[in-house]
Protein backbone atom coordinates (compact mmCIF):
# COMPACT_ATOMS: atom_id res chain seq x y z
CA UNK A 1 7.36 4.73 -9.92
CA UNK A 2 6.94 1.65 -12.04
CA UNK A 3 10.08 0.02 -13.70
CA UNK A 4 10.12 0.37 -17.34
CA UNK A 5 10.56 -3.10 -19.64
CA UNK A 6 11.88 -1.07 -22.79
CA UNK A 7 13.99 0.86 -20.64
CA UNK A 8 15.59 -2.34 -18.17
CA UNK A 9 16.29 -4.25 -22.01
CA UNK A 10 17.93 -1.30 -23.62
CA UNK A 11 20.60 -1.63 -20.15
CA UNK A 12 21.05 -5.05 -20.12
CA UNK A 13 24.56 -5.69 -21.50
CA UNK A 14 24.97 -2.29 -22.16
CA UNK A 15 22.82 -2.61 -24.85
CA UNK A 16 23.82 -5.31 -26.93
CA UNK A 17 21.04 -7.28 -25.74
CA UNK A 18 18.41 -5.64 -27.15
CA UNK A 19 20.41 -5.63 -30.59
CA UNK A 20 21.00 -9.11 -30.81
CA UNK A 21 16.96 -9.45 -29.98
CA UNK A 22 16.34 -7.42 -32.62
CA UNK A 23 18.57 -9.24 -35.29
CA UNK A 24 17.38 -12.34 -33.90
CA UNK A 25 13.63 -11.16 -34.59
CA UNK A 26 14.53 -10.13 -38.10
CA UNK A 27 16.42 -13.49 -38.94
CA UNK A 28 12.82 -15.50 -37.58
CA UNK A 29 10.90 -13.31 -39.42
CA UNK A 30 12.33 -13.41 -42.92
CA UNK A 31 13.36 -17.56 -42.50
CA UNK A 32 9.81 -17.86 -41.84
CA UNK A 33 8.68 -15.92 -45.16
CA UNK A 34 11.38 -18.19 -47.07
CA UNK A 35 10.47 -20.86 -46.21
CA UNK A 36 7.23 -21.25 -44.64
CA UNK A 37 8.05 -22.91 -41.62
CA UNK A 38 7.39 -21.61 -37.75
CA UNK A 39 10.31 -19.88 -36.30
CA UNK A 40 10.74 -18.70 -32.65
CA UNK A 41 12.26 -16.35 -30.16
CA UNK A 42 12.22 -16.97 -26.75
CA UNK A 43 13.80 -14.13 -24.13
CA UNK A 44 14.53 -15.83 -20.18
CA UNK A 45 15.55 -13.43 -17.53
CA UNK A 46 16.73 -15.31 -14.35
CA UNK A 47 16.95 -12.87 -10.99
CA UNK A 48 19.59 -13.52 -8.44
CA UNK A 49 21.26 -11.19 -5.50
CA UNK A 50 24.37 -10.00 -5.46
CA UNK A 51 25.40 -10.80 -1.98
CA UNK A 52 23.62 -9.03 0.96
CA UNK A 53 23.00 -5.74 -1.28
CA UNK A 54 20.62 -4.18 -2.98
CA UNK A 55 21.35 -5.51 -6.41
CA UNK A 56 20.49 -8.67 -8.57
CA UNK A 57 22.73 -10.32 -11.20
CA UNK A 58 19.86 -10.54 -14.07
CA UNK A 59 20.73 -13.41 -16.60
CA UNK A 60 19.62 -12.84 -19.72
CA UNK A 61 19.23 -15.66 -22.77
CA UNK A 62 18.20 -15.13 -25.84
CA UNK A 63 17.44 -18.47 -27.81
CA UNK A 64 16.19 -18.41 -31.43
CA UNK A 65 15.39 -21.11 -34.09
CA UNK A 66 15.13 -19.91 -37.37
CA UNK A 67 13.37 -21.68 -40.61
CA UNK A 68 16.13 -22.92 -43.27
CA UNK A 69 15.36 -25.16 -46.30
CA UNK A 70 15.84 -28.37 -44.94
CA UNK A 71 15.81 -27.42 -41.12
CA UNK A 72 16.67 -24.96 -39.18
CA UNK A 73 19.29 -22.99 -37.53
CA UNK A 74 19.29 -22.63 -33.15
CA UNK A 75 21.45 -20.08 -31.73
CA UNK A 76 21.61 -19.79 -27.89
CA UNK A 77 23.47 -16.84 -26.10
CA UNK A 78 23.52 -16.05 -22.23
CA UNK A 79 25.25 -12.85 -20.61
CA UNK A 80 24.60 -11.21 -16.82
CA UNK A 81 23.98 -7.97 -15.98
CA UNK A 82 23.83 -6.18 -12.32
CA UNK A 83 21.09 -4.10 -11.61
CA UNK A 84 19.68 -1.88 -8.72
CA UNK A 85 16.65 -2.42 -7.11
CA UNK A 86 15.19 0.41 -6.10
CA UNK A 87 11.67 1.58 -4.54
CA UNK A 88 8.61 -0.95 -4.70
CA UNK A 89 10.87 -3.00 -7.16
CA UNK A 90 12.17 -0.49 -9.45
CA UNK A 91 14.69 -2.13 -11.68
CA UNK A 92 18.13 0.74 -12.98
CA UNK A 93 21.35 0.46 -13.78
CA UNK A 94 21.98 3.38 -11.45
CA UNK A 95 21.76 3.38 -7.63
CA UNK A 96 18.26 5.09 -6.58
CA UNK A 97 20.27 7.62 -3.99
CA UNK A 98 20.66 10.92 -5.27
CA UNK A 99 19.86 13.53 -2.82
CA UNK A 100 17.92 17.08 -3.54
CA UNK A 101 20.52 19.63 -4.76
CA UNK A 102 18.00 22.44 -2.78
CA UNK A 103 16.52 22.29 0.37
């Protein structure tokens, strides 16, 4: 079983995450149509244990720069999220340990 990207950015921060990606992808986009200039969006996802378990703290920052008249406008923002690690690297929000119901 392979971890799922869409699936791993939908969890992180309970969601928000992937919304403010989303506004923040909408906000390049349409600066960059106004005024002609390059915007970006640039997602970093830093991986660290959580003591001697089975999880990692991700830490997730989204930075954007978005085209304005005479400039443009950076916005930086930086949350945490825990995750399980699971089987050959499987990334969940939920421990991987549920046992068979039947025998």
């Amino acid at each position: 079983m392979k971890t799922d990207a869409a699936t791993v950015l939908n969890d992180l921060n309970a969601g928000a995450f992937s919304q403010k990606v989303t506004a923040a992808l909408a906000e390049v986009a349409l600066g960059t149509i106004l005024h002609g200039k390059v915007g970006k969006v640039a997602i970093s996802l830093e991986f660290k244990q959580i003591e001697n378990s089975d999880q990692v703290a991700i830490t997730h920052k989204l930075t954007y720069s978005k085209p304005t008249e005479k400039g443009k406008v950076t916005e930086e923002n930086t949350t945490s999220t825990p995750m399980f690690v699971g089987k050959g690297g499987l990334l969940s929000i939920m421990p991987d340990t549920q046992e068979s119901l039947f025998s």
